[in-house]
C-alpha atoms as a PDB file:
ATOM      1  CA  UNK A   1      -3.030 -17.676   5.726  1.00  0.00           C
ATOM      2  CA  UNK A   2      -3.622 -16.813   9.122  1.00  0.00           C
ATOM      3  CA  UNK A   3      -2.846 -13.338   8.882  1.00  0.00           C
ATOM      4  CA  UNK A   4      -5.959 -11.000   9.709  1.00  0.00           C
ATOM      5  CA  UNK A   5      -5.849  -7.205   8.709  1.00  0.00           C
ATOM      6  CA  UNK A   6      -8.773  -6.241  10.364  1.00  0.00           C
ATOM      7  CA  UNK A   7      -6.355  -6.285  13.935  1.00  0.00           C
ATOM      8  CA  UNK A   8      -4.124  -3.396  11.667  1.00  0.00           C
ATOM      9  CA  UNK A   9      -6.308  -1.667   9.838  1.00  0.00           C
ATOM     10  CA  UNK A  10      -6.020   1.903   9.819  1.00  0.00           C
ATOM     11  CA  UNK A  11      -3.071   1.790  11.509  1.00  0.00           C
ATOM     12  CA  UNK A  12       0.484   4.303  10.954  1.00  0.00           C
ATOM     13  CA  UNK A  13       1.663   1.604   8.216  1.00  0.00           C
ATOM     14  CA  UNK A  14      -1.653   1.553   6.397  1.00  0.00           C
ATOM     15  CA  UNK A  15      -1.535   5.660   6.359  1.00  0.00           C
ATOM     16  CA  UNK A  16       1.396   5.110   4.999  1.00  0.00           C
ATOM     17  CA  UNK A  17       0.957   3.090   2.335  1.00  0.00           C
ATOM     18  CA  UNK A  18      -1.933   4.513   1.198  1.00  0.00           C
ATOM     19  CA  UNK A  19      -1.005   8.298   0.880  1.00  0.00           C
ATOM     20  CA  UNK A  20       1.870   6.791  -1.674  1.00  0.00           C
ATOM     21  CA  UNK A  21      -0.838   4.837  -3.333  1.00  0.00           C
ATOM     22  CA  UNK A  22      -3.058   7.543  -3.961  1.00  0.00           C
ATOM     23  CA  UNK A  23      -0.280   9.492  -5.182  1.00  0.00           C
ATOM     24  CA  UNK A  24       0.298   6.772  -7.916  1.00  0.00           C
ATOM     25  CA  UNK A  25      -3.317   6.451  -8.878  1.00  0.00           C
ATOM     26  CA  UNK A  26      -3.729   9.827  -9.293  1.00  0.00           C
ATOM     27  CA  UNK A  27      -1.015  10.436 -11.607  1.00  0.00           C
ATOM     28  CA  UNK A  28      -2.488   7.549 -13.585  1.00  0.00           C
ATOM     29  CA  UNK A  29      -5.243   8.815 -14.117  1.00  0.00           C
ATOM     30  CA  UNK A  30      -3.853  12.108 -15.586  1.00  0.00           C
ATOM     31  CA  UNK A  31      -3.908  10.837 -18.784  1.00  0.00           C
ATOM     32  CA  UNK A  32      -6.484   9.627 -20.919  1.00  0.00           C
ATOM     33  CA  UNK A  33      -5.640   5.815 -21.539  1.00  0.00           C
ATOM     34  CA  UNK A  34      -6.661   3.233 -19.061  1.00  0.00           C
ATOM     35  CA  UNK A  35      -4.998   1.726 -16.815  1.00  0.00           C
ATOM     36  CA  UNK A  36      -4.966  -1.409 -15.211  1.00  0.00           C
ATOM     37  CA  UNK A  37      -4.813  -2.165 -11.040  1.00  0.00           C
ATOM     38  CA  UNK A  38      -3.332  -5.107  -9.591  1.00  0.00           C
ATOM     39  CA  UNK A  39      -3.008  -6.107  -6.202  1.00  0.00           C
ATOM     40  CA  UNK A  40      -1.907  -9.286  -4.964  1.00  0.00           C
ATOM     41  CA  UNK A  41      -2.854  -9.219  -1.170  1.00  0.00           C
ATOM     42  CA  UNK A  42      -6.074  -7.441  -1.505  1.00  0.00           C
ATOM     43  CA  UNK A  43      -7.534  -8.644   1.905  1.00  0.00           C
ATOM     44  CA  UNK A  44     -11.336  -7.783   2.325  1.00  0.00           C
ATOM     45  CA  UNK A  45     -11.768  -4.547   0.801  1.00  0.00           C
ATOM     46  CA  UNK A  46     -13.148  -2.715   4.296  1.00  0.00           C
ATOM     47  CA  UNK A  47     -12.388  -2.959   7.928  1.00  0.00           C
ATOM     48  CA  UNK A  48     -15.047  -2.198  10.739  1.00  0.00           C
ATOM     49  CA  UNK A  49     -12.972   0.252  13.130  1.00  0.00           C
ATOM     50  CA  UNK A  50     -15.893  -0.417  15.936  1.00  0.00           C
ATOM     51  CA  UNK A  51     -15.304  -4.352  15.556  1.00  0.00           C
ATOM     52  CA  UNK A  52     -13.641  -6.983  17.803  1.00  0.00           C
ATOM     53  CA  UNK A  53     -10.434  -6.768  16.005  1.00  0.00           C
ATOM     54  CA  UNK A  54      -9.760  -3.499  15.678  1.00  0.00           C
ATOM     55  CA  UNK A  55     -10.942  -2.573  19.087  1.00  0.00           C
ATOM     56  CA  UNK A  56      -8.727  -4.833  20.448  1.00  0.00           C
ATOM     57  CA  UNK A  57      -5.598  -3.407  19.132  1.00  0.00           C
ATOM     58  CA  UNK A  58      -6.824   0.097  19.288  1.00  0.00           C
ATOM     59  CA  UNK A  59      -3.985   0.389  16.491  1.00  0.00           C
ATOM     60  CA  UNK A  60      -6.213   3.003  13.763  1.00  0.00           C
ATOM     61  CA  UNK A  61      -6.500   5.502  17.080  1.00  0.00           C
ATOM     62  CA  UNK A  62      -2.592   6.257  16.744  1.00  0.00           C
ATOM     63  CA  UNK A  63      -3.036   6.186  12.672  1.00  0.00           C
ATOM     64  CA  UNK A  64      -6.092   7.461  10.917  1.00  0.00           C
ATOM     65  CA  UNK A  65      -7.821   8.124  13.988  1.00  0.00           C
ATOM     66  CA  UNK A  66      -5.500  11.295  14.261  1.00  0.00           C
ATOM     67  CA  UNK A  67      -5.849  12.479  11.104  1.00  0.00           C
ATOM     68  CA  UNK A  68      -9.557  12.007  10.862  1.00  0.00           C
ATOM     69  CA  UNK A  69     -11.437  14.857  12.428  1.00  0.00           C
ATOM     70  CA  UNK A  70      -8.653  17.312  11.075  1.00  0.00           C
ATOM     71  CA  UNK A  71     -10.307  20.829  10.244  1.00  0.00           C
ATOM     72  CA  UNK A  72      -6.960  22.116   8.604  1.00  0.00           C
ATOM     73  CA  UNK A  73      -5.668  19.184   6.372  1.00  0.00           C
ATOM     74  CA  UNK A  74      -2.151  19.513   5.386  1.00  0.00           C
ATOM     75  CA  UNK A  75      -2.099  19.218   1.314  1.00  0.00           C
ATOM     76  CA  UNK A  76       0.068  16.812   1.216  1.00  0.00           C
ATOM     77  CA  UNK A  77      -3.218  14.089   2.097  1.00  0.00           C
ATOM     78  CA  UNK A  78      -6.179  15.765   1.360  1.00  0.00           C
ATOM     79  CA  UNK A  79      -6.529  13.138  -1.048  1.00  0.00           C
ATOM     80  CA  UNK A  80      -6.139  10.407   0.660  1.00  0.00           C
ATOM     81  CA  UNK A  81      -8.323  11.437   3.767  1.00  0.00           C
ATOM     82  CA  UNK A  82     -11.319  12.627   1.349  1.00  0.00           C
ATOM     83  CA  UNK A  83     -11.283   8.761   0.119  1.00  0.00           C
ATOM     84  CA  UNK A  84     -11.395   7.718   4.488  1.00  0.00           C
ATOM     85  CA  UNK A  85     -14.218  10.207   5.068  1.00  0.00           C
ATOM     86  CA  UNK A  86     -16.148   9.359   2.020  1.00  0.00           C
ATOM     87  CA  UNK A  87     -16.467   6.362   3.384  1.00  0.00           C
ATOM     88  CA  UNK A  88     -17.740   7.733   6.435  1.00  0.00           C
ATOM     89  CA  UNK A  89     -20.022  10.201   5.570  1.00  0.00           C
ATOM     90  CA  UNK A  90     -21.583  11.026   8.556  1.00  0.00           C
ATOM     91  CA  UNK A  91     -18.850  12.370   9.905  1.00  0.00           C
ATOM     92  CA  UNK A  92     -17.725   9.965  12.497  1.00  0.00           C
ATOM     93  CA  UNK A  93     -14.517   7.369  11.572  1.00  0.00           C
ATOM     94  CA  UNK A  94     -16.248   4.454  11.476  1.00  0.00           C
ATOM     95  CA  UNK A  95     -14.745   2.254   8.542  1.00  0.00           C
ATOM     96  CA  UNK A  96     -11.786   1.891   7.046  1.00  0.00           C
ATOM     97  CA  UNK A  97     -11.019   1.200   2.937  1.00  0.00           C
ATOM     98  CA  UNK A  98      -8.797  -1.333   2.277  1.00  0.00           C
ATOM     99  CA  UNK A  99      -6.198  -0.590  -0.555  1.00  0.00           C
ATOM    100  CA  UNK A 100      -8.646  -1.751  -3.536  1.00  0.00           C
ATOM    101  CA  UNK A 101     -11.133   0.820  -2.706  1.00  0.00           C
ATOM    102  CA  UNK A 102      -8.549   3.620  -2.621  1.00  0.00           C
ATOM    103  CA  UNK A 103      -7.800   2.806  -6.058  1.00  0.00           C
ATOM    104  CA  UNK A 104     -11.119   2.098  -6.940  1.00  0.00           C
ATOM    105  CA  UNK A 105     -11.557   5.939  -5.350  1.00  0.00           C
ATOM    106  CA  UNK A 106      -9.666   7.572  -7.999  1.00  0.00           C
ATOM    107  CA  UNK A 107     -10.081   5.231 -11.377  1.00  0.00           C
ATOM    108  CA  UNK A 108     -12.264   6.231 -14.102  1.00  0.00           C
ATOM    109  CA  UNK A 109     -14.719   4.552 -16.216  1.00  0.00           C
ATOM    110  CA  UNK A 110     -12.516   2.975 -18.740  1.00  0.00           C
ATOM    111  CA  UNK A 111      -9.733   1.779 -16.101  1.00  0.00           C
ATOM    112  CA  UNK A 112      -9.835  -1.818 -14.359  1.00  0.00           C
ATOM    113  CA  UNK A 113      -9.008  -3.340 -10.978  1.00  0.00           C
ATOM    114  CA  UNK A 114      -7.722  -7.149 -10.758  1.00  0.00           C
ATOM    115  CA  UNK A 115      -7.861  -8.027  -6.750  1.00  0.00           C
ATOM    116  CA  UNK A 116      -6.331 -11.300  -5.867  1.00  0.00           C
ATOM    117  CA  UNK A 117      -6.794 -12.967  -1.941  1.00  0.00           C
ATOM    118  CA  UNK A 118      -6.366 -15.997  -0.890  1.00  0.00           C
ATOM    119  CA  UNK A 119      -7.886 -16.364   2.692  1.00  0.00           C
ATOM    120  CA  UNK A 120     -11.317 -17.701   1.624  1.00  0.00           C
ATOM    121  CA  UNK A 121     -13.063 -15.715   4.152  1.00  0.00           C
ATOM    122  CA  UNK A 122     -11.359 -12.326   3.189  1.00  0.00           C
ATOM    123  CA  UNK A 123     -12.148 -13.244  -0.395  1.00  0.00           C
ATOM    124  CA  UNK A 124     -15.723 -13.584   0.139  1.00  0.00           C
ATOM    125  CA  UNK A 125     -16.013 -10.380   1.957  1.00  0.00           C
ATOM    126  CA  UNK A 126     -13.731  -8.900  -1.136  1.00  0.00           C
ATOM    127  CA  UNK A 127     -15.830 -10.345  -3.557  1.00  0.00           C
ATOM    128  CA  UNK A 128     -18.861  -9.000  -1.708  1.00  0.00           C
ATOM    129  CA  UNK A 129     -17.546  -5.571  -1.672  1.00  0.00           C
ATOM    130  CA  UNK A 130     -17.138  -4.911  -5.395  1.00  0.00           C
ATOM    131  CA  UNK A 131     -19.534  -7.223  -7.141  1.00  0.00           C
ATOM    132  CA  UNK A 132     -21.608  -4.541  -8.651  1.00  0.00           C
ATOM    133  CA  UNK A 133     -18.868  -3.122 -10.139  1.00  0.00           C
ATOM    134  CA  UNK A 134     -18.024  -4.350 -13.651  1.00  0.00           C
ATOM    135  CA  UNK A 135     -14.685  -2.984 -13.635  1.00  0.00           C
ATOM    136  CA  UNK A 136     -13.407  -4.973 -10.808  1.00  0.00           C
ATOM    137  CA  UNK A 137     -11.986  -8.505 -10.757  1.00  0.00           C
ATOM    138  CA  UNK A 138     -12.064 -10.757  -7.854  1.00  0.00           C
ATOM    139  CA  UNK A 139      -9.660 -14.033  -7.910  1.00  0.00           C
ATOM    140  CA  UNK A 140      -8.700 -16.197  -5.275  1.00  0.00           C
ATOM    141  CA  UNK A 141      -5.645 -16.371  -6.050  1.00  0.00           C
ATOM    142  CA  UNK A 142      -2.028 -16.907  -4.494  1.00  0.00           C
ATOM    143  CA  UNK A 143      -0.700 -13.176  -5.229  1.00  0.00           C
ATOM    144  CA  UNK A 144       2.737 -14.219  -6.084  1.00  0.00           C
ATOM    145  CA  UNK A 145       0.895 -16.325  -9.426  1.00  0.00           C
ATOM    146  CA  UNK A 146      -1.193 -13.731  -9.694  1.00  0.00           C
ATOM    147  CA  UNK A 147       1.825 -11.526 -10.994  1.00  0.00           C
ATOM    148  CA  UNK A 148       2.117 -14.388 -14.077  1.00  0.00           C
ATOM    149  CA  UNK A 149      -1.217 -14.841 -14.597  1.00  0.00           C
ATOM    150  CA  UNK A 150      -2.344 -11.434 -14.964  1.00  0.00           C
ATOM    151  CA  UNK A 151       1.010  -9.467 -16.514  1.00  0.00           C
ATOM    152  CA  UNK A 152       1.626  -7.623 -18.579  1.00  0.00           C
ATOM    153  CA  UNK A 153      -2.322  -6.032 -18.853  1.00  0.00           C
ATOM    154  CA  UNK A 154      -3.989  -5.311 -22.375  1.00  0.00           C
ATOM    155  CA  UNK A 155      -4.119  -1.551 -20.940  1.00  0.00           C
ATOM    156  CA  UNK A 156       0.187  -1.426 -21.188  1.00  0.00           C
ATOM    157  CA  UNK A 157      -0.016   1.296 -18.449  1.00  0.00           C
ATOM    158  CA  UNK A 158      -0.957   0.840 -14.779  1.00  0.00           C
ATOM    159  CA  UNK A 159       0.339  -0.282 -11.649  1.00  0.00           C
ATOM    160  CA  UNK A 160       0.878  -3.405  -9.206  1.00  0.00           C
ATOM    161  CA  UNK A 161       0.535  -3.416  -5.608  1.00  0.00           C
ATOM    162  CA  UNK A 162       2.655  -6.000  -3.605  1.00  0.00           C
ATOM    163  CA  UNK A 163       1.600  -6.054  -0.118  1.00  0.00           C
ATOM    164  CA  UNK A 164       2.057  -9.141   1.398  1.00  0.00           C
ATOM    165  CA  UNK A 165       1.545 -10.241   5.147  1.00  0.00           C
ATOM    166  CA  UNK A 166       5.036 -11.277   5.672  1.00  0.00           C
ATOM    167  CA  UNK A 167       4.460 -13.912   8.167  1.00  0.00           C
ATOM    168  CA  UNK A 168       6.915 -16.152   6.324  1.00  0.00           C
ATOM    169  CA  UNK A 169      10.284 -16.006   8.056  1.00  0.00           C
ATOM    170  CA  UNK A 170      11.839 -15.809   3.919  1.00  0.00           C
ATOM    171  CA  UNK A 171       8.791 -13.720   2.705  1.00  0.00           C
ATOM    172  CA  UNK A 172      11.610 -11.011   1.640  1.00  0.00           C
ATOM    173  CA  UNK A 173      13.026 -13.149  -0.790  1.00  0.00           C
ATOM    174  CA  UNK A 174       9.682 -14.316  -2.373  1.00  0.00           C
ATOM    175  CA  UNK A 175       8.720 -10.829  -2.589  1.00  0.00           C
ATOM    176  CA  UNK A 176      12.095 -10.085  -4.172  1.00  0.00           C
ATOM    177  CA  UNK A 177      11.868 -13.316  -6.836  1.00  0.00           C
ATOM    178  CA  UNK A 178       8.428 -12.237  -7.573  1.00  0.00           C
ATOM    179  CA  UNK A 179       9.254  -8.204  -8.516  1.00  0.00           C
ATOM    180  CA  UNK A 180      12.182  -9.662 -10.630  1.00  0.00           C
ATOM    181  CA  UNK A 181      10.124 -12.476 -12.138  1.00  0.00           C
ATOM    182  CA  UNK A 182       6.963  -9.543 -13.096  1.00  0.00           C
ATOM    183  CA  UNK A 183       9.343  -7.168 -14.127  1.00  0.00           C
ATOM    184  CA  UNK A 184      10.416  -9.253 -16.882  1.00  0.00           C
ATOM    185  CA  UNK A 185       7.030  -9.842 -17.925  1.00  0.00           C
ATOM    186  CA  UNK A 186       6.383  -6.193 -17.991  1.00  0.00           C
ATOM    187  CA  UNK A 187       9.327  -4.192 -17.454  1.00  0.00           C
ATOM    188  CA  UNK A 188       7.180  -0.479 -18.284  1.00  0.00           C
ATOM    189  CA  UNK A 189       4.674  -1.133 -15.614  1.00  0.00           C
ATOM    190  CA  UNK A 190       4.802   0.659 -11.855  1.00  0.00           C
ATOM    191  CA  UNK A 191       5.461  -1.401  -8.759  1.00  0.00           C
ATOM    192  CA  UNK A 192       4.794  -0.502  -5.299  1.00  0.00           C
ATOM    193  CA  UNK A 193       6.137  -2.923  -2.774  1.00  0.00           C
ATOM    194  CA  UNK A 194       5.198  -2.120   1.326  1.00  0.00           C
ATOM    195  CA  UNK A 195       7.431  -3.996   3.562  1.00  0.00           C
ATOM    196  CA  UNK A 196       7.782  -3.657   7.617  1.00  0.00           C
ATOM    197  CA  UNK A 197      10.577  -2.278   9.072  1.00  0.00           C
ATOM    198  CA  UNK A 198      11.034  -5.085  12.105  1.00  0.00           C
ATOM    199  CA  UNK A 199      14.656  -6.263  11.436  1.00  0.00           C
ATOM    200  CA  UNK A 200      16.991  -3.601  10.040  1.00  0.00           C
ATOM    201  CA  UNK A 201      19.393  -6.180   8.753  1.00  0.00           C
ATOM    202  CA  UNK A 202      16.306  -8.009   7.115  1.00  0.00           C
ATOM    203  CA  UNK A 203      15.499  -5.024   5.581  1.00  0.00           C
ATOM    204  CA  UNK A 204      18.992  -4.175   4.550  1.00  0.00           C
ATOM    205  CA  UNK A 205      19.165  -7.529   3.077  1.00  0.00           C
ATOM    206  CA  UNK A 206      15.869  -6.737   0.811  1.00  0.00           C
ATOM    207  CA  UNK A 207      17.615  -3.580  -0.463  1.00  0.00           C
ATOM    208  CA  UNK A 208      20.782  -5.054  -1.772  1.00  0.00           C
ATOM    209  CA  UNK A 209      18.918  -7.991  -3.246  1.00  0.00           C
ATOM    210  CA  UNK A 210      17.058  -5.855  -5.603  1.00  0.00           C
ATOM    211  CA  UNK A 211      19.764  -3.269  -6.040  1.00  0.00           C
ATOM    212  CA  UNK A 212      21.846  -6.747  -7.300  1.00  0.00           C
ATOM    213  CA  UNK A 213      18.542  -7.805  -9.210  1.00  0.00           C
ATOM    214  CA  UNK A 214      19.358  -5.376 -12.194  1.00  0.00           C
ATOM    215  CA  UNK A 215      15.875  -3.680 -11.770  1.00  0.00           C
ATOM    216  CA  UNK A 216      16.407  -0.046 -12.861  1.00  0.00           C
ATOM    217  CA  UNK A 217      14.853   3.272 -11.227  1.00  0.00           C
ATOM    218  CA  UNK A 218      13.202   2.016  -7.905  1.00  0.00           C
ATOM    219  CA  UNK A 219      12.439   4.590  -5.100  1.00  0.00           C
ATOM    220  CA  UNK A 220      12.274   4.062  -1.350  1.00  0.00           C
ATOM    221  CA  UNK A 221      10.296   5.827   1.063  1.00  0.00           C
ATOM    222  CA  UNK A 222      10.686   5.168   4.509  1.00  0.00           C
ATOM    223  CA  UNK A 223       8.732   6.097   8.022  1.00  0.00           C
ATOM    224  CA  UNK A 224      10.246   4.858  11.119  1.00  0.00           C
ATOM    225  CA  UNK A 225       8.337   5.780  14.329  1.00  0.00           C
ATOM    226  CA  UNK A 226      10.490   3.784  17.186  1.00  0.00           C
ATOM    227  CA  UNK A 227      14.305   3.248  17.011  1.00  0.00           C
ATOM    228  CA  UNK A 228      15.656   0.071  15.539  1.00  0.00           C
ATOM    229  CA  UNK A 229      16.620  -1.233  18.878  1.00  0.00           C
ATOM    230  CA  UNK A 230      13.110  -0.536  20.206  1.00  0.00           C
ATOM    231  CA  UNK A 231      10.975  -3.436  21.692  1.00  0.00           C
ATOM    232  CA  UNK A 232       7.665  -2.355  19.753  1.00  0.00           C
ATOM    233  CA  UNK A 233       7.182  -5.019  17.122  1.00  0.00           C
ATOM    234  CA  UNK A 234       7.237  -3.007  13.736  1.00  0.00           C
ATOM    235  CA  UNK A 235       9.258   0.271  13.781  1.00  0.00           C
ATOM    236  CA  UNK A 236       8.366   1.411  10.941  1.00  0.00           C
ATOM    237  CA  UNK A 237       7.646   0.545   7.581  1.00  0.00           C
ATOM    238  CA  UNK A 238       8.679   1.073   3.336  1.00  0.00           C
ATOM    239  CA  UNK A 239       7.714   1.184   0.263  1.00  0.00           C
ATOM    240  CA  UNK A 240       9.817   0.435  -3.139  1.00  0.00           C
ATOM    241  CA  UNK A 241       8.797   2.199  -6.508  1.00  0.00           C
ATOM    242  CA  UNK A 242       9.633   0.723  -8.949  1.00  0.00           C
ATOM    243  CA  UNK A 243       8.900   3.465 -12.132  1.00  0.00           C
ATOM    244  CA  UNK A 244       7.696   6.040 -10.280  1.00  0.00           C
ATOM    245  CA  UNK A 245       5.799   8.619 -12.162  1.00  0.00           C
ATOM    246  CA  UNK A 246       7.380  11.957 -12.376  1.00  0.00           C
ATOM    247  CA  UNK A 247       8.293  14.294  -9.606  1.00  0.00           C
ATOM    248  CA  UNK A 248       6.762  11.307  -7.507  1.00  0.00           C
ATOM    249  CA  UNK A 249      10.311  11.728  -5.481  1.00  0.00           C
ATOM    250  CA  UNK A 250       9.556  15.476  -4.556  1.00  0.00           C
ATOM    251  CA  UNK A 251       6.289  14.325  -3.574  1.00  0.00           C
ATOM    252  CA  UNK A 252       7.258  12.184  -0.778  1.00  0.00           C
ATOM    253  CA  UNK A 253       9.898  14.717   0.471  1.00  0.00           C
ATOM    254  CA  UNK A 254       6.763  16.975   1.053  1.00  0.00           C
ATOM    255  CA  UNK A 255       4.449  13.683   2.376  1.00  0.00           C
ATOM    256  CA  UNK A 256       6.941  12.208   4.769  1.00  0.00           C
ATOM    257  CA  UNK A 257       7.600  15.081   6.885  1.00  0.00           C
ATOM    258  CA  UNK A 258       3.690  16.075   7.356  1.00  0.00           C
ATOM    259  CA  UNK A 259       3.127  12.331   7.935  1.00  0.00           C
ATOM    260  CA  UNK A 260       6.115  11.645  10.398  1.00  0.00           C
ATOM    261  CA  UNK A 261       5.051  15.321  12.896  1.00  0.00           C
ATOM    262  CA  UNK A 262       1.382  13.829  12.904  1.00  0.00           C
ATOM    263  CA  UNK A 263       2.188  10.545  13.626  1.00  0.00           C
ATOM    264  CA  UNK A 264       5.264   9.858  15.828  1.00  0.00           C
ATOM    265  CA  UNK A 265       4.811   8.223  18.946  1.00  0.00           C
ATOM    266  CA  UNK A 266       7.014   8.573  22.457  1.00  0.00           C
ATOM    267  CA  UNK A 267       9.891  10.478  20.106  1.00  0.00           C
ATOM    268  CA  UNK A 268      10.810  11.816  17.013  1.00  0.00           C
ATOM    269  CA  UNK A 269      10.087  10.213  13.875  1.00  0.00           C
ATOM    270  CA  UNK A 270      12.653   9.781  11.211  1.00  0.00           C
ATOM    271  CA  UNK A 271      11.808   9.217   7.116  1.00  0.00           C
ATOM    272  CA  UNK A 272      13.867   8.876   3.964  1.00  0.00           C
ATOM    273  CA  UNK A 273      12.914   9.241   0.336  1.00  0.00           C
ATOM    274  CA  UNK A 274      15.743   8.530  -2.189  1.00  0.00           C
ATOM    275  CA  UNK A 275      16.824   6.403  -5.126  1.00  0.00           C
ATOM    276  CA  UNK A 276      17.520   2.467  -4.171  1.00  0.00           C
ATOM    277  CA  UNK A 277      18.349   2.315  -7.961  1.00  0.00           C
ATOM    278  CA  UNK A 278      18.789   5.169  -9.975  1.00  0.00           C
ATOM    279  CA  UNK A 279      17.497   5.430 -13.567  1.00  0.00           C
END
């Protein structure tokens, strides 16, 4: 509960993540039926780049802030940066959309968005944010019961975010339980999991839990900026699929390379994208 975004938003990680996400969303919404957008750590919806917090990391200028004022976008996040500069529209990176309003970006009329938060103060700004939309949900909510409250959806087809602060020292294995636990309730349904890369032999742990879990066709993506053995805090950072769309796999092999040459730090970056679990 003590975790505050605002101090990361816009960062490498959040890049990221939300280049994949977009990817999802948009594939979604290829076909006509609704779908249905969960996420379980929503935070506040929008971070103020020119705040306190932000300004005293500086953390967005080595993440969005490089990607911003592009004049040749690479393909690969066109997408994702017309969502960051529609919310900027005068032309200077000011704010930064937390992962609701990236989905909200790309949903239609007939889909719906379910946001869960649990830091009262994040929740009010959340519920702030979207309360003249009628197609989005604001609980506060533990995310982790928001996965049995809220699964499967009445739409059948959509996708859960899991995106948790991990400030708990076993947050991997409540992550883990949970994606096991929501799978069950809706086995058809597309996860996306983010997780730091701090510990490699945390992370390592993750992967074999889930590959032991009996959860079928989950994709990792990787981008590490800094060496394992580097003192920087977070290295790098994933993100599991579970039931990726199609071709989602070729995607990332094009996204991760673009991403890793515009963001790497001191020395090369290095990125994966692969089956954890094949079909």
């Amino acid at each position: 509960m003590n975790y505050r975004h605002a101090f990361h938003a816009g960062n490498f990680a959040d890049v990221f993540k939300h280049s994949i996400l977009v990817r999802v969303v948009k594939t979604l919404a290829v076909k006509d039926k609704p779908f249905c957008y969960l996420d379980t750590h929503a935070g506040s919806g929008r971070y103020d780049l020119a705040g306190d917090a932000a300004r005293k990391t500086g953390e967005y200028r080595a993440g969005v802030g490089r990607l911003f004022d592009l004049t040749d976008c690479p393909a690969e996040f066109s997408d994702y940066l017309a969502c960051v500069r529609a919310f900027n529209p005068h032309g200077t990176l000011r704010y930064y959309p937390g992962s609701p309003h990236f989905a909200k970006h790309f949903a239609r009329a007939q889909d719906r968005l379910v946001l869960c938060e649990l830091h009262p103060e994040a929740y009010a700004l959340l519920k702030q944010e979207f309360a003249r939309d009628a197609r989005v949900a604001v609980h506060l909510q533990d995310g982790y019961r928001a996965l049995k409250a809220f699964l499967p959806p009445t739409e059948r087809r959509g996708l859960v975010l899991i995106d948790p602060p991990y400030e708990a020292a076993d947050e991997f294995e409540r992550v883990a339980q949970a994606l096991a636990s929501a799978h069950v309730r809706w086995p058809s349904g597309i996860y996306a999991v983010w997780y730091p890369i701090k510990d490699a032999g945390a992370v390592a742990r993750f992967h074999r839990v889930i590959r032991e879990s009996g959860i079928r066709e989950v994709l990792l993506a990787e981008l590490r900026l800094y060496p394992d053995d580097s003192a920087i805090r977070m290295n790098g950072c994933g993100m599991l699929l579970v039931n990726p769309p199609w071709k989602t796999l070729e995607s990332l092999r094009c996204l991760l390379p673009v991403l890793a040459r515009l963001l790497r730090q001191d020395s090369d970056a290095s990125f994966r994208a692969e089956w954890l679990v094949p079909e």
